[in-house]
PDB file of N, CA and C in Angstrom:
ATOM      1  N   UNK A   1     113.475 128.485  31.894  1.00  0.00           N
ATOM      2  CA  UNK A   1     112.532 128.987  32.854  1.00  0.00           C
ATOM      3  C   UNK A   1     112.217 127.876  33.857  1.00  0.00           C
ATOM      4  N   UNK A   2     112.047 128.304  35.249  1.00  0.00           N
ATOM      5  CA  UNK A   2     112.061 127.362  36.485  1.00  0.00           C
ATOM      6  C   UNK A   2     110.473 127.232  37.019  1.00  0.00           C
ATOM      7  N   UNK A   3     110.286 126.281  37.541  1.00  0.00           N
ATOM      8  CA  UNK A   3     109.069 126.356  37.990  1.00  0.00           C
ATOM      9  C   UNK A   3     108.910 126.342  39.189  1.00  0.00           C
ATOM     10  N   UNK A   4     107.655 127.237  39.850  1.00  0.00           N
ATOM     11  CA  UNK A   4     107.656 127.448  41.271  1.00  0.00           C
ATOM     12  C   UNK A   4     107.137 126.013  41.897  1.00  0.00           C
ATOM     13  N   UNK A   5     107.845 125.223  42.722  1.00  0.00           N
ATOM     14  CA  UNK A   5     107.693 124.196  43.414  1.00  0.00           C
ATOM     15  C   UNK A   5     107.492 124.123  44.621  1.00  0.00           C
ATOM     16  N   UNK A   6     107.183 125.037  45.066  1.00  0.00           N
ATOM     17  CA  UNK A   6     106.655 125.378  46.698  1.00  0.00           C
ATOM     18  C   UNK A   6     105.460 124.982  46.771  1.00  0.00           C
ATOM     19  N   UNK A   7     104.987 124.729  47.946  1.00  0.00           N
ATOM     20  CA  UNK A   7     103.504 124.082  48.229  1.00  0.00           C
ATOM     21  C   UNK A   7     103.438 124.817  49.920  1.00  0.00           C
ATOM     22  N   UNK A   8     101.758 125.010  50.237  1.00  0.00           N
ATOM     23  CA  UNK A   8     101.652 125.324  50.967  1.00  0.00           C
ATOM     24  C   UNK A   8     101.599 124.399  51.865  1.00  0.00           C
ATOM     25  N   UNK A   9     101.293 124.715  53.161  1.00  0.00           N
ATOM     26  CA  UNK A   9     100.867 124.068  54.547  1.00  0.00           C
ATOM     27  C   UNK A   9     100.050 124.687  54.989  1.00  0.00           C
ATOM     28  N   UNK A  10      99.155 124.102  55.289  1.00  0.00           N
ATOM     29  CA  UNK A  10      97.416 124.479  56.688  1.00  0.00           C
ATOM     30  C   UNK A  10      98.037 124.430  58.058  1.00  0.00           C
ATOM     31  N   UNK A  11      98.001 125.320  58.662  1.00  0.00           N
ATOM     32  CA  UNK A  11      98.980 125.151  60.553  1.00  0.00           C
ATOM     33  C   UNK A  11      97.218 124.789  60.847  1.00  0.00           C
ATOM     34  N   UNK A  12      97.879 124.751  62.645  1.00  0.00           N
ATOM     35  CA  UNK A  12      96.620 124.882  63.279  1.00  0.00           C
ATOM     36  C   UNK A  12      96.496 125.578  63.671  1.00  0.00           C
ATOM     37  N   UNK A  13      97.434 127.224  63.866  1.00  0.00           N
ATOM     38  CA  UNK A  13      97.140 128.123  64.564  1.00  0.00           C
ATOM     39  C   UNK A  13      96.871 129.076  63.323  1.00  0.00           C
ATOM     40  N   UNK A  14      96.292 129.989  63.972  1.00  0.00           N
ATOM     41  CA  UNK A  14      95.776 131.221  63.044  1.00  0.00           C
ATOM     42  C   UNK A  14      96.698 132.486  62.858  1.00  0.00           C
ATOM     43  N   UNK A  15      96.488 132.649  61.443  1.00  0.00           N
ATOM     44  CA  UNK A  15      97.225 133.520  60.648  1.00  0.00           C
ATOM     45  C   UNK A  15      98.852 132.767  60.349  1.00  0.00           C
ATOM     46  N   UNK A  16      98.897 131.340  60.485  1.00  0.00           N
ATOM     47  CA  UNK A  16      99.873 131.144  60.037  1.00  0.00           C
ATOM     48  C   UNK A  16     100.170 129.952  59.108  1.00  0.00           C
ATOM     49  N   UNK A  17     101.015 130.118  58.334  1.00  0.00           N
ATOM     50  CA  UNK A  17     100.859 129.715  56.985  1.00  0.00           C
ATOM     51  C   UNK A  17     102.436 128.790  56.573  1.00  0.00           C
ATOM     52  N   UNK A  18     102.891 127.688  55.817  1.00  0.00           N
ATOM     53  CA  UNK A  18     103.796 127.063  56.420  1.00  0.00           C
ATOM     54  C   UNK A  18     104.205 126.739  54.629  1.00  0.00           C
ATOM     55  N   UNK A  19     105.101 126.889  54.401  1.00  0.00           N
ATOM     56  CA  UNK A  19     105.578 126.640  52.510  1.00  0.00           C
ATOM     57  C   UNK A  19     106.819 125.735  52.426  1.00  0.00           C
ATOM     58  N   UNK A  20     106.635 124.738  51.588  1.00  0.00           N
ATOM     59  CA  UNK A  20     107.792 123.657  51.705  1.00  0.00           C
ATOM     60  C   UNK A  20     108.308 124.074  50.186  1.00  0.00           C
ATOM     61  N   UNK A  21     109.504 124.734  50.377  1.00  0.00           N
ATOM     62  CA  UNK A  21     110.531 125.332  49.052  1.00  0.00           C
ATOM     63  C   UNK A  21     110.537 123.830  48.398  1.00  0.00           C
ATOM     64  N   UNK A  22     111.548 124.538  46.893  1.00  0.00           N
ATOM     65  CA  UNK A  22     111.702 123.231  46.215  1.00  0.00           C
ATOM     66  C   UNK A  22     112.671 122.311  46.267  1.00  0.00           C
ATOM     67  N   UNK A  23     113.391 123.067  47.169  1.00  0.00           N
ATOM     68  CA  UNK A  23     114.902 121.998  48.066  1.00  0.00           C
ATOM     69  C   UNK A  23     114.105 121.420  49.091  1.00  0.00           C
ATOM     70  N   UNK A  24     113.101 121.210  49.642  1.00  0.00           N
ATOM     71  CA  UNK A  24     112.402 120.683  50.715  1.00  0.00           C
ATOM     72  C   UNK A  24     112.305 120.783  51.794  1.00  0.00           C
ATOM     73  N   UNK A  25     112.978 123.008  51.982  1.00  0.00           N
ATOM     74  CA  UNK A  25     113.555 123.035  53.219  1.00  0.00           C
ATOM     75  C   UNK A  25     111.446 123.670  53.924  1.00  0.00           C
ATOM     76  N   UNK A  26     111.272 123.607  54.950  1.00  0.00           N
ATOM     77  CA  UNK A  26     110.012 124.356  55.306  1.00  0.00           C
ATOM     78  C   UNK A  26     110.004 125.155  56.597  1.00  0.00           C
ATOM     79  N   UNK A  27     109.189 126.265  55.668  1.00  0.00           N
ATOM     80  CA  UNK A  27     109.083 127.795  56.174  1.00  0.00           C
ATOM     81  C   UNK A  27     108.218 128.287  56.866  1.00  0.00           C
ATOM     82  N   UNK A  28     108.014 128.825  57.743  1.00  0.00           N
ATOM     83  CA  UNK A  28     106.529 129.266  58.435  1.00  0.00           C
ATOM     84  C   UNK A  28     106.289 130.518  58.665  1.00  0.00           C
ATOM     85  N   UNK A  29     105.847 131.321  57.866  1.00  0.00           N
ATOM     86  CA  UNK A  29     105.172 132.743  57.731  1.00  0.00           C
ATOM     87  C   UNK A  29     103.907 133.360  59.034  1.00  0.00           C
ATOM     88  N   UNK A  30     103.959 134.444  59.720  1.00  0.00           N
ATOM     89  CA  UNK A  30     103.039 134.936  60.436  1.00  0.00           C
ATOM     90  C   UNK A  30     102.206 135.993  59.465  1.00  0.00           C
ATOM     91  N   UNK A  31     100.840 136.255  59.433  1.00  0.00           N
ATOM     92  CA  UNK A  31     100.255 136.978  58.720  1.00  0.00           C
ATOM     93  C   UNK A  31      98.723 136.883  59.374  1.00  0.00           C
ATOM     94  N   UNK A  32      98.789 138.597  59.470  1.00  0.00           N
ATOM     95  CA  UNK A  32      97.572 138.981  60.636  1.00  0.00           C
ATOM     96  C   UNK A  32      97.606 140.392  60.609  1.00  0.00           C
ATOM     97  N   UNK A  33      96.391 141.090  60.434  1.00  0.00           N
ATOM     98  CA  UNK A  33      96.501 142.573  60.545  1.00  0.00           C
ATOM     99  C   UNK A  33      97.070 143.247  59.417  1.00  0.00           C
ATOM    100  N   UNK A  34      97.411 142.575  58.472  1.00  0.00           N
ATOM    101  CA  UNK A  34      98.307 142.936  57.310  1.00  0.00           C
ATOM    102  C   UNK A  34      99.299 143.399  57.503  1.00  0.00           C
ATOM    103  N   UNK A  35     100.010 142.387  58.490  1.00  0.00           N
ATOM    104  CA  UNK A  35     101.446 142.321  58.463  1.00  0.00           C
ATOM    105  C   UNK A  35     101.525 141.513  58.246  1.00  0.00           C
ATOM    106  N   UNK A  36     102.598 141.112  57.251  1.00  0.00           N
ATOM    107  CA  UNK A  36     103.678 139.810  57.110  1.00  0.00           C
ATOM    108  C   UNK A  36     104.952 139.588  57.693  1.00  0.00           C
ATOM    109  N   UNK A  37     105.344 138.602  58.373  1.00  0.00           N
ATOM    110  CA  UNK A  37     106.333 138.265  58.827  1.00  0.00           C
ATOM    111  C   UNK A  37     106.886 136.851  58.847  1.00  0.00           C
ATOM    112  N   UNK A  38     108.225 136.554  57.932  1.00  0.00           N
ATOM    113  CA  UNK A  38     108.010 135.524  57.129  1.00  0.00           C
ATOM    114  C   UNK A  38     109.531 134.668  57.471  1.00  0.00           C
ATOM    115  N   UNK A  39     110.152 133.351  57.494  1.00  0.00           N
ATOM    116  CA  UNK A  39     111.207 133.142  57.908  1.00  0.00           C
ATOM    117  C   UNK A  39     111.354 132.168  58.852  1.00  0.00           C
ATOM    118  N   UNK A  40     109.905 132.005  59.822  1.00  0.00           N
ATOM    119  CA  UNK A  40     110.868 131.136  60.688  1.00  0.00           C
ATOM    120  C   UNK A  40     110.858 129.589  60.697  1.00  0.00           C
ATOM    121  N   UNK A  41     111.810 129.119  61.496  1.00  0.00           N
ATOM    122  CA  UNK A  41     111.910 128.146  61.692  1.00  0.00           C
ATOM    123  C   UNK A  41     110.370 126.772  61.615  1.00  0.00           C
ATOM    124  N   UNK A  42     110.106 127.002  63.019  1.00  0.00           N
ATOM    125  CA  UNK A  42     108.996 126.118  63.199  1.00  0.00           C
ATOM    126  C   UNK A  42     107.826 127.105  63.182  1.00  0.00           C
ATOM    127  N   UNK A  43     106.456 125.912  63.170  1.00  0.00           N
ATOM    128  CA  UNK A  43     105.376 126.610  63.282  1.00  0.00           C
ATOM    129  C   UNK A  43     104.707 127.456  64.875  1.00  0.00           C
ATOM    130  N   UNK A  44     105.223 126.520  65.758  1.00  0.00           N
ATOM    131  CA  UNK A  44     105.124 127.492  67.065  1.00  0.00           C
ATOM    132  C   UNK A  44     105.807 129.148  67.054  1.00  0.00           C
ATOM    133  N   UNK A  45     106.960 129.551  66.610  1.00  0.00           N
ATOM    134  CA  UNK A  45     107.681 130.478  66.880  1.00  0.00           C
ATOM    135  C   UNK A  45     106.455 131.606  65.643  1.00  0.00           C
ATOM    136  N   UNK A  46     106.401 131.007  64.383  1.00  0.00           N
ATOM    137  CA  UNK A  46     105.211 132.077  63.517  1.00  0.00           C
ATOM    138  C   UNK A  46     104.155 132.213  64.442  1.00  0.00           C
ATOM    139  N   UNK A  47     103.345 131.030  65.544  1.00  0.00           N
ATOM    140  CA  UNK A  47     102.147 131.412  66.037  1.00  0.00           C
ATOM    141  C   UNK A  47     102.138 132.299  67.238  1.00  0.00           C
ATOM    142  N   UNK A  48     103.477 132.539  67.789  1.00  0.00           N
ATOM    143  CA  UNK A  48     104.026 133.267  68.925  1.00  0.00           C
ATOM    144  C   UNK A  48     103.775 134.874  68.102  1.00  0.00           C
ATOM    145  N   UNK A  49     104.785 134.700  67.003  1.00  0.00           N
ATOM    146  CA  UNK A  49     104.670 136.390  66.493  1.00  0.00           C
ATOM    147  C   UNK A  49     103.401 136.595  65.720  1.00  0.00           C
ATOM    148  N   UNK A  50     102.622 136.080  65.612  1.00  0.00           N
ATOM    149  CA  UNK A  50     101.298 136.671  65.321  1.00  0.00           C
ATOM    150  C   UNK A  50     100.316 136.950  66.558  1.00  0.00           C
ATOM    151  N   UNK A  51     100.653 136.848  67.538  1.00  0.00           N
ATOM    152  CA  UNK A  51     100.253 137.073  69.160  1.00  0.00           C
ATOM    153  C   UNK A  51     101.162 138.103  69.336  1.00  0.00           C
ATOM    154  N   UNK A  52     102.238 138.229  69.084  1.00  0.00           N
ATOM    155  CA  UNK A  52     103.080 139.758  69.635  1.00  0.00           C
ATOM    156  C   UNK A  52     102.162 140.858  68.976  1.00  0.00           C
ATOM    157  N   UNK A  53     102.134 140.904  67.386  1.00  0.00           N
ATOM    158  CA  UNK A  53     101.524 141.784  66.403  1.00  0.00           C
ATOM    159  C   UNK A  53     100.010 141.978  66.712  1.00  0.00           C
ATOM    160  N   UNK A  54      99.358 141.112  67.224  1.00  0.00           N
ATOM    161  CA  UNK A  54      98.214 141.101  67.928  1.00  0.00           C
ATOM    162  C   UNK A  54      98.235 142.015  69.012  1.00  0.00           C
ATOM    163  N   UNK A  55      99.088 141.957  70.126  1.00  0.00           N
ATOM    164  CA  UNK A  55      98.947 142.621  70.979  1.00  0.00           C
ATOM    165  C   UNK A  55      99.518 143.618  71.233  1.00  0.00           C
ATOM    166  N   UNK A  56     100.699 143.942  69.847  1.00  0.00           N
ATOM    167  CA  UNK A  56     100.837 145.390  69.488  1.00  0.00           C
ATOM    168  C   UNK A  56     100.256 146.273  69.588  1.00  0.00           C
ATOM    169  N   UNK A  57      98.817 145.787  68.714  1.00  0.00           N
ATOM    170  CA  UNK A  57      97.675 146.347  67.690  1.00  0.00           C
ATOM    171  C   UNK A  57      96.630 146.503  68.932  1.00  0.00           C
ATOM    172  N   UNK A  58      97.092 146.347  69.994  1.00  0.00           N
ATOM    173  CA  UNK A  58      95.619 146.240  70.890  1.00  0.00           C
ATOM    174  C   UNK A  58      94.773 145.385  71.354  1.00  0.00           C
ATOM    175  N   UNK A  59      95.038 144.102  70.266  1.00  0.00           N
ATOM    176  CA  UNK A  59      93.965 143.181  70.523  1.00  0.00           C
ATOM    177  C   UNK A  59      94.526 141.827  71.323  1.00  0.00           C
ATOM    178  N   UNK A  60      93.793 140.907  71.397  1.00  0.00           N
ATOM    179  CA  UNK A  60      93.896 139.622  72.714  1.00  0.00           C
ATOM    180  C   UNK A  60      94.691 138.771  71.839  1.00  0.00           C
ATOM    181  N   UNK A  61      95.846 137.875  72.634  1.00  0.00           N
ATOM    182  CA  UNK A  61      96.637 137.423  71.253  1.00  0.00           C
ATOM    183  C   UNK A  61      95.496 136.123  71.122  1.00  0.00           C
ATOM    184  N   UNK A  62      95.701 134.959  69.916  1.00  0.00           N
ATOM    185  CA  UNK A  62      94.660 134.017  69.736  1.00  0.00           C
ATOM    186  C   UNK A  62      95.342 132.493  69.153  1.00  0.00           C
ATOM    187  N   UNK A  63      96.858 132.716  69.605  1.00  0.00           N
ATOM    188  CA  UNK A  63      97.472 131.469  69.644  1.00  0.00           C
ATOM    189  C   UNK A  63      98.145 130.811  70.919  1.00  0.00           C
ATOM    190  N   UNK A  64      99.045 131.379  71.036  1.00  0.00           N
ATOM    191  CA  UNK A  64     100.118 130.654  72.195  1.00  0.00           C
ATOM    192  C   UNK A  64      99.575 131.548  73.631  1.00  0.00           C
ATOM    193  N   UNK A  65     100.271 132.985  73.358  1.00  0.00           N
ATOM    194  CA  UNK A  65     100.210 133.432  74.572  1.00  0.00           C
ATOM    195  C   UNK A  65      98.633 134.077  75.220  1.00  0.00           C
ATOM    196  N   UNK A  66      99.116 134.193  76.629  1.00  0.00           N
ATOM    197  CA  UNK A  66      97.904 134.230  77.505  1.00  0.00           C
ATOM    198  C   UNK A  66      97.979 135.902  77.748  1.00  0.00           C
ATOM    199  N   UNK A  67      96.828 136.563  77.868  1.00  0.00           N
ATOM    200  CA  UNK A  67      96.170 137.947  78.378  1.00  0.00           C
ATOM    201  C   UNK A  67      96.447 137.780  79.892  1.00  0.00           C
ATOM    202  N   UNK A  68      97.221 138.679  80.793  1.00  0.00           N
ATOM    203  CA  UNK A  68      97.046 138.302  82.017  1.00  0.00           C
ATOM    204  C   UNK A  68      95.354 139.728  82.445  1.00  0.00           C
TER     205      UNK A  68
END
């Protein structure tokens, strides 16, 4: 039996959440509205799609992008 060796990360943007696997590769998850969307690369590109899903949903995004 294996043990889970992932650890989280604190971003600075909101709703996003950052996990360093146990090969040491690291992941950055968007989560907002109760959606998850999980995979990418860096932490800018998760704080981008939690501003798309934001402004899916209607509301003002509250990371990267701007409301014109």
């Amino acid at each position: 039996m294996s043990k889970n060796t992932a650890k989280s990360i604190v971003s600075k943007y909101k709703g996003v959440q950052g996990i360093i696997s146990g090969s040491g590769n690291t992941y950055w998850s968007a989560r907002i509205c109760g959606t998850v969307k999980r995979g990418y690369k860096t932490e800018r590109e998760a704080a981008k799609a939690v501003d798309i899903i934001l402004i899916k949903n209607g509301r003002e995004p509250v990371n990267i992008l701007v409301s014109k």
